[in-house]
Protein backbone atom coordinates (compact mmCIF):
# COMPACT_ATOMS: atom_id res chain seq x y z
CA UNK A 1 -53.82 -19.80 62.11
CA UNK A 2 -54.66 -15.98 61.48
CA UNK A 3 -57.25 -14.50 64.07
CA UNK A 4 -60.52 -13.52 62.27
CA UNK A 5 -60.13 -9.38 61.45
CA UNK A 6 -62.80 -7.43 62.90
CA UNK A 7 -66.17 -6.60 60.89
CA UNK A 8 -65.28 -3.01 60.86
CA UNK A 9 -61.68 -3.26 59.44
CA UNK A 10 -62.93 -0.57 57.23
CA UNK A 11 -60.70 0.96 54.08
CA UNK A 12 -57.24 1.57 53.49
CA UNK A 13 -54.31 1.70 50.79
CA UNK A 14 -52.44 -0.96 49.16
CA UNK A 15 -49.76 0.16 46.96
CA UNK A 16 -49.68 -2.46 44.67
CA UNK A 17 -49.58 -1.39 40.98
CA UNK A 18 -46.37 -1.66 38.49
CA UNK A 19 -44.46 0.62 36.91
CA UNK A 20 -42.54 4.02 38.86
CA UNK A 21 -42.32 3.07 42.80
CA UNK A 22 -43.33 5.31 45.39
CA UNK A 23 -40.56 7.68 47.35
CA UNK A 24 -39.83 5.90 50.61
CA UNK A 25 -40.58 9.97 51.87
CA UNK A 26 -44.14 10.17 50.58
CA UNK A 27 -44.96 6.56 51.77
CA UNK A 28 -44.17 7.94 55.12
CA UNK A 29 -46.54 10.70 54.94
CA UNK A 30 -49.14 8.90 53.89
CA UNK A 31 -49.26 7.88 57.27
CA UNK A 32 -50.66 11.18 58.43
CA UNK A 33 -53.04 11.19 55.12
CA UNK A 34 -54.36 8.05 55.76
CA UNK A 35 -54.77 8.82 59.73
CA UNK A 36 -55.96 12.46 58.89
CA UNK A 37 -58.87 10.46 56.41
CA UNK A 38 -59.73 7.78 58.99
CA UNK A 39 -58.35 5.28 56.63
CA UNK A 40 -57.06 1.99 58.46
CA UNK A 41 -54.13 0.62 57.21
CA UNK A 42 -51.73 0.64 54.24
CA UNK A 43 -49.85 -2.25 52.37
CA UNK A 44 -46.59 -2.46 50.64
CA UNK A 45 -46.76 -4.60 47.68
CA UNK A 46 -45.25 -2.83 44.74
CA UNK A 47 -45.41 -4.80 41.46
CA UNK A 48 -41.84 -3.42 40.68
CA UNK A 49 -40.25 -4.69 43.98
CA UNK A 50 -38.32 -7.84 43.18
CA UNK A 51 -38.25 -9.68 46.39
CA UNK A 52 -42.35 -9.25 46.68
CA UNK A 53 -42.79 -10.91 42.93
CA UNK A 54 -40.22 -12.10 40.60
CA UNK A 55 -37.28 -13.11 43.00
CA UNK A 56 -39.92 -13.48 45.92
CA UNK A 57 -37.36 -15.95 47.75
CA UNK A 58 -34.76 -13.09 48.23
CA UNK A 59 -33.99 -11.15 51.01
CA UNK A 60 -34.02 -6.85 50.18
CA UNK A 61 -30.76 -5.27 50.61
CA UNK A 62 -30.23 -3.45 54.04
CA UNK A 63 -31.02 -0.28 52.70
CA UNK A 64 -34.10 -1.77 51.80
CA UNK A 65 -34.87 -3.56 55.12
CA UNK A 66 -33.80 -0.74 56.84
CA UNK A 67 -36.33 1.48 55.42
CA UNK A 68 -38.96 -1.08 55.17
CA UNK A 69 -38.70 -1.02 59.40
CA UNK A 70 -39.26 2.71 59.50
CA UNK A 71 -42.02 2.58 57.20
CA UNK A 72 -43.82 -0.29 59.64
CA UNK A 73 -42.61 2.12 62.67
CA UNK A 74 -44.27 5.03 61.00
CA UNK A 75 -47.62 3.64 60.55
CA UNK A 76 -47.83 1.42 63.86
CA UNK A 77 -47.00 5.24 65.77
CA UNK A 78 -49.45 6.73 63.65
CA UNK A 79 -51.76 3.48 65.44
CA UNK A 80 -52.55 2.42 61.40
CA UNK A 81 -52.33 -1.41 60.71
CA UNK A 82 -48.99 -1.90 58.33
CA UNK A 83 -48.75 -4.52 55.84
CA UNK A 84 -46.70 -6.53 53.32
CA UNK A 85 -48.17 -7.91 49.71
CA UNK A 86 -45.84 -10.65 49.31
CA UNK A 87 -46.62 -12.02 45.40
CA UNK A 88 -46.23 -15.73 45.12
CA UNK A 89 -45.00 -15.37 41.15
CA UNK A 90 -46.26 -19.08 39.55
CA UNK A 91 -45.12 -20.86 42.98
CA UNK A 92 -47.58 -23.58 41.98
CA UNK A 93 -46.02 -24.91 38.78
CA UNK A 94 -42.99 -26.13 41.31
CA UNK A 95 -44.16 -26.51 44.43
CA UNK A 96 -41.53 -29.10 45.38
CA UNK A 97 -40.01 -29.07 49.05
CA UNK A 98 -37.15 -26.78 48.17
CA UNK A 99 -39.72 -24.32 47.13
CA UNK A 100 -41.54 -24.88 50.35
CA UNK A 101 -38.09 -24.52 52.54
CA UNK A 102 -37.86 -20.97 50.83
CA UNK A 103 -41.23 -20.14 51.67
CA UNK A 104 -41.00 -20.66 54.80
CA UNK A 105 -37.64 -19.06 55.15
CA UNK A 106 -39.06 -16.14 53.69
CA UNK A 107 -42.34 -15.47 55.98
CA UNK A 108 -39.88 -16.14 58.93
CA UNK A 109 -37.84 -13.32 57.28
CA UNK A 110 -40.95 -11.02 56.92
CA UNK A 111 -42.33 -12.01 60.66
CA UNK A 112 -39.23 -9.51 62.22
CA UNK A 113 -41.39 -6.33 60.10
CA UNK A 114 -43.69 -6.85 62.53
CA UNK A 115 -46.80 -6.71 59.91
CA UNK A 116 -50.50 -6.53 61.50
CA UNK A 117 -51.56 -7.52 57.04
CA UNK A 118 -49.90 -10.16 55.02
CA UNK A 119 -51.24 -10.37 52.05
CA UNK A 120 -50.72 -13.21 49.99
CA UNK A 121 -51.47 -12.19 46.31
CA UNK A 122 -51.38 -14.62 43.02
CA UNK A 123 -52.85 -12.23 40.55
CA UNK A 124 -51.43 -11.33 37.65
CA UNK A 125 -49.58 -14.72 36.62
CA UNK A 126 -50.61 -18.11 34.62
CA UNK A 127 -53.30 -20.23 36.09
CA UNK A 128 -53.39 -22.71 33.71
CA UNK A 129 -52.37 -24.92 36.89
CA UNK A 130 -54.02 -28.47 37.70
CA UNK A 131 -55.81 -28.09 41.18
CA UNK A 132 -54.62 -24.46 41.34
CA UNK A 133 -57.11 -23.83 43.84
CA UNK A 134 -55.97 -26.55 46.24
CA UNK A 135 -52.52 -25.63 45.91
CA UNK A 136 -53.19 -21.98 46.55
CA UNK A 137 -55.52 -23.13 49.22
CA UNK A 138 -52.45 -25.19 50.59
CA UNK A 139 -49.64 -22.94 50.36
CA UNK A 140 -51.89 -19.93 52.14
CA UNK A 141 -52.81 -22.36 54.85
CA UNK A 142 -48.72 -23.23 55.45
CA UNK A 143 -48.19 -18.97 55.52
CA UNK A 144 -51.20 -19.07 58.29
CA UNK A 145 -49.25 -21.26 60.11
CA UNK A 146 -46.27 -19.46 60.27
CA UNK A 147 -47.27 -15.58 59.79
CA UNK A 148 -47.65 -13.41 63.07
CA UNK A 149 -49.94 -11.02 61.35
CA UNK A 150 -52.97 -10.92 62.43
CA UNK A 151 -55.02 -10.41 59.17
CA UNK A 152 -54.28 -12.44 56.01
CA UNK A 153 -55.98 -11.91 52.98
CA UNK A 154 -55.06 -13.75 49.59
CA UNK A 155 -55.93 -12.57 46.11
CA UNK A 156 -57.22 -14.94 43.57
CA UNK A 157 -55.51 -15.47 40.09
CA UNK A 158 -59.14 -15.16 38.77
CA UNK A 159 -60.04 -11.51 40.66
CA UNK A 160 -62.19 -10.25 38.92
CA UNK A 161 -65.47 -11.64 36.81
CA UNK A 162 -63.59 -10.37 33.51
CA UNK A 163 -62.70 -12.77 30.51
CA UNK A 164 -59.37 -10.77 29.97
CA UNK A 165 -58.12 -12.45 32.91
CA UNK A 166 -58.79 -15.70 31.44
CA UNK A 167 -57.33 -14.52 27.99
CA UNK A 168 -53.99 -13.46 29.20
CA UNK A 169 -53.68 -15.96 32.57
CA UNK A 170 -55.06 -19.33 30.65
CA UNK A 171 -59.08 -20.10 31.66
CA UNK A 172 -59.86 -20.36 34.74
CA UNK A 173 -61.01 -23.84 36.27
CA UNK A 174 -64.61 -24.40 36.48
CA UNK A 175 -65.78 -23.71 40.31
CA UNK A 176 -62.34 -21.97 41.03
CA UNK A 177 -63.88 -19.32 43.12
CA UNK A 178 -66.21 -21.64 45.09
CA UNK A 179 -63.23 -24.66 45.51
CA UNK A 180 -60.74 -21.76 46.81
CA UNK A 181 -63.62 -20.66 49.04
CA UNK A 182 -64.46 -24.11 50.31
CA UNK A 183 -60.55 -24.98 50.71
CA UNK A 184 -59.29 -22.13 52.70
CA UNK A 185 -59.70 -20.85 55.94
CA UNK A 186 -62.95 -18.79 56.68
CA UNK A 187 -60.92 -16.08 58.75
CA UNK A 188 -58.95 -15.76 55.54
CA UNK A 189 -59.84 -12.70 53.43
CA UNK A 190 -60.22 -12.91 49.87
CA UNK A 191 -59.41 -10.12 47.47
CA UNK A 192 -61.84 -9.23 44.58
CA UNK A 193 -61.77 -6.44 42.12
CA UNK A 194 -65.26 -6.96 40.94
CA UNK A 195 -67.13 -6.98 37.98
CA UNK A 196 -63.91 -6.14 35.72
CA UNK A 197 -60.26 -5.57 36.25
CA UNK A 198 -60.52 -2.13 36.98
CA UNK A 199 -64.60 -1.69 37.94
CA UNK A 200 -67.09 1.45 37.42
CA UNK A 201 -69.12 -0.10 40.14
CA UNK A 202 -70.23 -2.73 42.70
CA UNK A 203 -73.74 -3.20 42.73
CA UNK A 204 -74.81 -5.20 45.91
CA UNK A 205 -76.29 -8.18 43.92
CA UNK A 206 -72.74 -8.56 42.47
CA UNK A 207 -70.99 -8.70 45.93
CA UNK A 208 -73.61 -10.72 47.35
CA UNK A 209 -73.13 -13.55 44.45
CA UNK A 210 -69.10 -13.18 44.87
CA UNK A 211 -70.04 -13.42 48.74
CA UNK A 212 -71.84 -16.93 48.12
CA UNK A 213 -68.98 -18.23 45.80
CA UNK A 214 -66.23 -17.57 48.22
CA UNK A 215 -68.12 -18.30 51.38
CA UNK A 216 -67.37 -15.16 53.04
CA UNK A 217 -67.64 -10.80 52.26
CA UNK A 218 -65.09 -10.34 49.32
CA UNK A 219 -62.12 -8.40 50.37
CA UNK A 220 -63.16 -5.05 47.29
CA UNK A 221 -59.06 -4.50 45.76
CA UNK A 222 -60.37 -0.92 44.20
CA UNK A 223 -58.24 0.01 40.82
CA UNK A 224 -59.39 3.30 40.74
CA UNK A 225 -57.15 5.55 40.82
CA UNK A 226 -54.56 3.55 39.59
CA UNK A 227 -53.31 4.39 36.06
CA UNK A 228 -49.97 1.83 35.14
CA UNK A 229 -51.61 -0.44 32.43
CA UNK A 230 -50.83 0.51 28.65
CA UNK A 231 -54.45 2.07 28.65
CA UNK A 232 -54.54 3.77 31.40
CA UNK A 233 -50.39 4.96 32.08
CA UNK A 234 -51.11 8.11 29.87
CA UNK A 235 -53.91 9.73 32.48
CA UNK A 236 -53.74 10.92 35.82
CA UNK A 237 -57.23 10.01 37.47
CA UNK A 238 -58.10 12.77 39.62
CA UNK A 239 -61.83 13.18 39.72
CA UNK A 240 -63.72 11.51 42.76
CA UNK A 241 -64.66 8.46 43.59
CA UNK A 242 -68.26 7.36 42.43
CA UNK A 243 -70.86 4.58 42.38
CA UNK A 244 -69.06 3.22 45.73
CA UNK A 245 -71.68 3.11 48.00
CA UNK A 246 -71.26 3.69 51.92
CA UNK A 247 -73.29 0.69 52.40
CA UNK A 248 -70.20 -1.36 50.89
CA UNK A 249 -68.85 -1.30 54.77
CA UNK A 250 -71.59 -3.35 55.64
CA UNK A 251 -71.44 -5.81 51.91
CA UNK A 252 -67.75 -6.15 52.44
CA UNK A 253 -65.11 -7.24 54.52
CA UNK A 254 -62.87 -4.15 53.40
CA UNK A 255 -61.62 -1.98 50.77
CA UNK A 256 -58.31 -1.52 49.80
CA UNK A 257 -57.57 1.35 46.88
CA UNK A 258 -54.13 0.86 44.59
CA UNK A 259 -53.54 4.09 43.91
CA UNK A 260 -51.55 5.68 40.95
CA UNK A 261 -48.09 5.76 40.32
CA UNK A 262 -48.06 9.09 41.29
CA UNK A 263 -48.41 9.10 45.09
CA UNK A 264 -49.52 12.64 46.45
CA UNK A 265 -51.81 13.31 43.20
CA UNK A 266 -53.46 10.25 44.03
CA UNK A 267 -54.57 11.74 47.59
CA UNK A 268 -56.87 13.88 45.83
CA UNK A 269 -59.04 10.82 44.84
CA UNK A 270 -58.53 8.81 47.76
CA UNK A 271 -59.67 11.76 50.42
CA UNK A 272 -63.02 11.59 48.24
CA UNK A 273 -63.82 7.98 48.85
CA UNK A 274 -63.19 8.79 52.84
CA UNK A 275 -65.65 11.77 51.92
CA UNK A 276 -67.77 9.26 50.80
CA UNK A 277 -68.20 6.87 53.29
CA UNK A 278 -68.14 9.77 56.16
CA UNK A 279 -70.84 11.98 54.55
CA UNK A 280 -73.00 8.87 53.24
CA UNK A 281 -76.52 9.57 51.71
CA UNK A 282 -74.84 13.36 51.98
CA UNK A 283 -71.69 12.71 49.90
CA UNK A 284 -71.49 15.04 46.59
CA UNK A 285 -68.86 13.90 44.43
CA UNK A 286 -67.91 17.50 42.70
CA UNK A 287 -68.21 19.30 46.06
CA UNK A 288 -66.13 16.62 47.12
CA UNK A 289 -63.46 17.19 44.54
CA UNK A 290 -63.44 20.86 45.02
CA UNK A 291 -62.96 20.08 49.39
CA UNK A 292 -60.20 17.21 48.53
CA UNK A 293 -58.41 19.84 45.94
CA UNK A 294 -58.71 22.74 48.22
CA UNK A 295 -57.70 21.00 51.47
CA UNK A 296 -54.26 19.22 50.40
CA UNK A 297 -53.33 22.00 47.31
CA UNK A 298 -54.10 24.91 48.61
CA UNK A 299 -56.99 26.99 46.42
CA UNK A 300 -54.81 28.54 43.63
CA UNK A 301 -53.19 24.90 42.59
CA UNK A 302 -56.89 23.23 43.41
CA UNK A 303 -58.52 25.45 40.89
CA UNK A 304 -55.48 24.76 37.88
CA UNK A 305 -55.71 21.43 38.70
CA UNK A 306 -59.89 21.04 38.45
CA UNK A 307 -59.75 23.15 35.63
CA UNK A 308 -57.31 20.94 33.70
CA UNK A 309 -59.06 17.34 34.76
CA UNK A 310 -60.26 17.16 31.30
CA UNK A 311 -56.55 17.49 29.95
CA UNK A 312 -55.33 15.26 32.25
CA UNK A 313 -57.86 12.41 32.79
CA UNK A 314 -59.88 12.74 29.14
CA UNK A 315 -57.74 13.66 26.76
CA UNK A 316 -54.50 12.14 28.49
CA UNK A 317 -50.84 12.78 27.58
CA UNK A 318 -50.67 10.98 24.28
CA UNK A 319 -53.19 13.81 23.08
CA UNK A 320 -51.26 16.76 24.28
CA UNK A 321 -48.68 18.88 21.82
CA UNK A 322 -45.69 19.51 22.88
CA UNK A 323 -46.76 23.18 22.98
CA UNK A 324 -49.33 22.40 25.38
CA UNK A 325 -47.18 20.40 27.40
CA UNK A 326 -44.52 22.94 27.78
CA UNK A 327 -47.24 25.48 28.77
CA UNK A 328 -48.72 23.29 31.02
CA UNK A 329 -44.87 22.43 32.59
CA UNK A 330 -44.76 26.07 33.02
CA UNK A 331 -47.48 26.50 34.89
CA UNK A 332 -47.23 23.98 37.61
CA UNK A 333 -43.52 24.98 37.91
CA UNK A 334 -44.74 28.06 39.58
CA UNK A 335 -46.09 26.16 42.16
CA UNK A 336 -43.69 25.04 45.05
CA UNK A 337 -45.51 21.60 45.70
CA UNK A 338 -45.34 17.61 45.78
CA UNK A 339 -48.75 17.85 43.70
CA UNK A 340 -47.62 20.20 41.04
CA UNK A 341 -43.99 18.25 40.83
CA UNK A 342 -45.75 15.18 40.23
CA UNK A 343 -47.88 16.84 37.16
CA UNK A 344 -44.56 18.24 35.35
CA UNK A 345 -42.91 14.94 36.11
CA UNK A 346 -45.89 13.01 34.16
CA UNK A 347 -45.97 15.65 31.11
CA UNK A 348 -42.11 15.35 30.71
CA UNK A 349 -42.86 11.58 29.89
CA UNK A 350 -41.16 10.08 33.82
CA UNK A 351 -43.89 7.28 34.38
CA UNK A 352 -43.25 5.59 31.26
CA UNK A 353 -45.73 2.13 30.96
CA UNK A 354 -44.35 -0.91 32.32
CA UNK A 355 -45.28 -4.02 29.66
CA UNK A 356 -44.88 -6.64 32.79
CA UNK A 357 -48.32 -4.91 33.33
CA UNK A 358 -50.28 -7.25 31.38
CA UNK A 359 -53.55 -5.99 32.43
CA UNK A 360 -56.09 -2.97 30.75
């Protein structure tokens, strides 16, 4: 069985949304960020990634594993916890003993990656499952068994208090939250969005009622800044983070941030929420904004890019002409950076939506 994580296992990145993956180049340097930010850890568990969802028995290619290895190296020299998101797609509707040989097969397989997180996620699938909760309950408690990693956390099928999940994934058993609570191991983490898929807030008296449902601190899975549902695909989410409060490290058992398709835009956002929780009662979200900016863009990209938040994150690219968006391409093309490559790359239409995103 998993060893109970520590109180203060603090925030960190999953990666985790569908759509355009990450460059295995800036997932490596977001081991500096996330050191540089006092951020704890970071998770692989791309959506997009075959072997972690859809064909979760297979084994990646060797370029694949190969990189995956580096990645793990990266982060453990960096001395960041490393993790894998490992997405169970509808296990439960044929959870026969061949099913169970090839899950055990495959945590074996993940065990030589050496994770210190293995998250266990069944979001974002049917749960119109008899005793889903006991058989989730069951297969995490067979993954304990055999994981070396020495935090798990699992993430519901029911996330989140919204009734879209229960539109799009079937409705959710009565009690589900408090039988998966009661069924699984306490030093198990759960995952929890909050309030709605992807939340504005999390007032305390919400946590605190999640909290008594589960039987433990929810695990907060933050979807801000992330931008690969059909809604939300045609923005880039830049501004800060807000209505987080510090005092979530002490309602919580951690926060984890899926970021945007766009990796190095999205460490404008995320250096804010570290902002936040270092500068507490102090924290100013614009001044924030303007330090993030500043600090990873340099100040002449930092100002285009504050200046043009209302383009990007208001109106979004649907909105634009194609006269503004060839001005705009202009522009950032002056600039010789990740950040700016990343904005021309979104106006010339290169993070298209994904529709196995189901979610808004």
């Amino acid at each position: 069985m998993v060893n109970q994580a520590p109180d203060d296992f603090g925030y960190g990145v999953i990666e985790g949304f569908f759509g355009r993956l990450w460059p295995w180049e800036a997932r490596q340097n977001y081991a500096r960020f996330l050191q540089e930010n006092g951020y704890q850890y970071y998770i692989y568990a791309p959506k997009n990634d075959p072997c972690l969802r859809t064909q979760w028995p297979a084994f990646w290619p060797l370029e694949t594993w190969t990189a995956l290895h580096q990645l793990g190296e990266v982060y453990h020299q960096a001395g960041l916890a490393w993790g894998i998101g490992l997405n169970l797609y509808e296990i439960y509707f044929n959870y026969d003993q061949q099913t169970r040989q090839q899950l055990i097969a495959k945590i074996k397989y993940l065990n030589q990656l050496k994770p210190d997180i293995l998250a266990i996620l069944f979001d974002d699938m049917r749960g119109d499952c008899d005793r889903i909760a006991q058989l989730q309950a069951e297969i995490t408690h067979l993954i304990a068994d055999l994981s070396i990693a020495s935090t798990l956390i699992i993430c519901p099928t029911y996330y989140s208090s919204s009734p879209i999940l229960d539109r799009l994934f079937g409705e959710r058993p009565p009690d589900y939250l408090e039988t998966l609570g009661q069924s699984i191991d306490p030093a198990v983490h759960i995952f929890w969005t909050g309030p709605e898929i992807c939340s504005n807030a999390y007032p305390l008296e919400h946590l605190q009622d999640i909290g008594q449902q589960l039987g433990r601190k929810p695990f907060i899975w933050d979807n801000y800044p992330v931008n690969d549902s059909a809604r939300m695909s045609p923005f880039l989410h830049l501004r800060a983070f807000e209505n987080r409060p510090y005092q979530m490290a002490e309602w919580t058992a951690g926060h984890a941030v899926n970021p945007m398709n766009q990796a190095y835009l999205s460490q404008i956002p995320l250096q804010t929420l570290a902002l936040s929780y270092q500068q507490q009662g102090d924290y100013q979200p614009s001044e924030a904004l303007q330090a993030a900016a500043q600090s990873l863009c340099g100040p002449d990209l930092a100002q285009r890019l504050i200046e043009d938040i209302p383009l990007f994150q208001d109106q979004g690219l649907n909105q634009l002409s194609s006269a503004t968006k060839a001005e705009l391409i202009q522009q950032y093309q002056a600039f010789s950076s990740p950040y700016a490559q990343e904005v021309c790359h979104w106006l010339q239409g290169e993070y298209p939506f994904d529709p196995d995103c189901l979610t808004n």
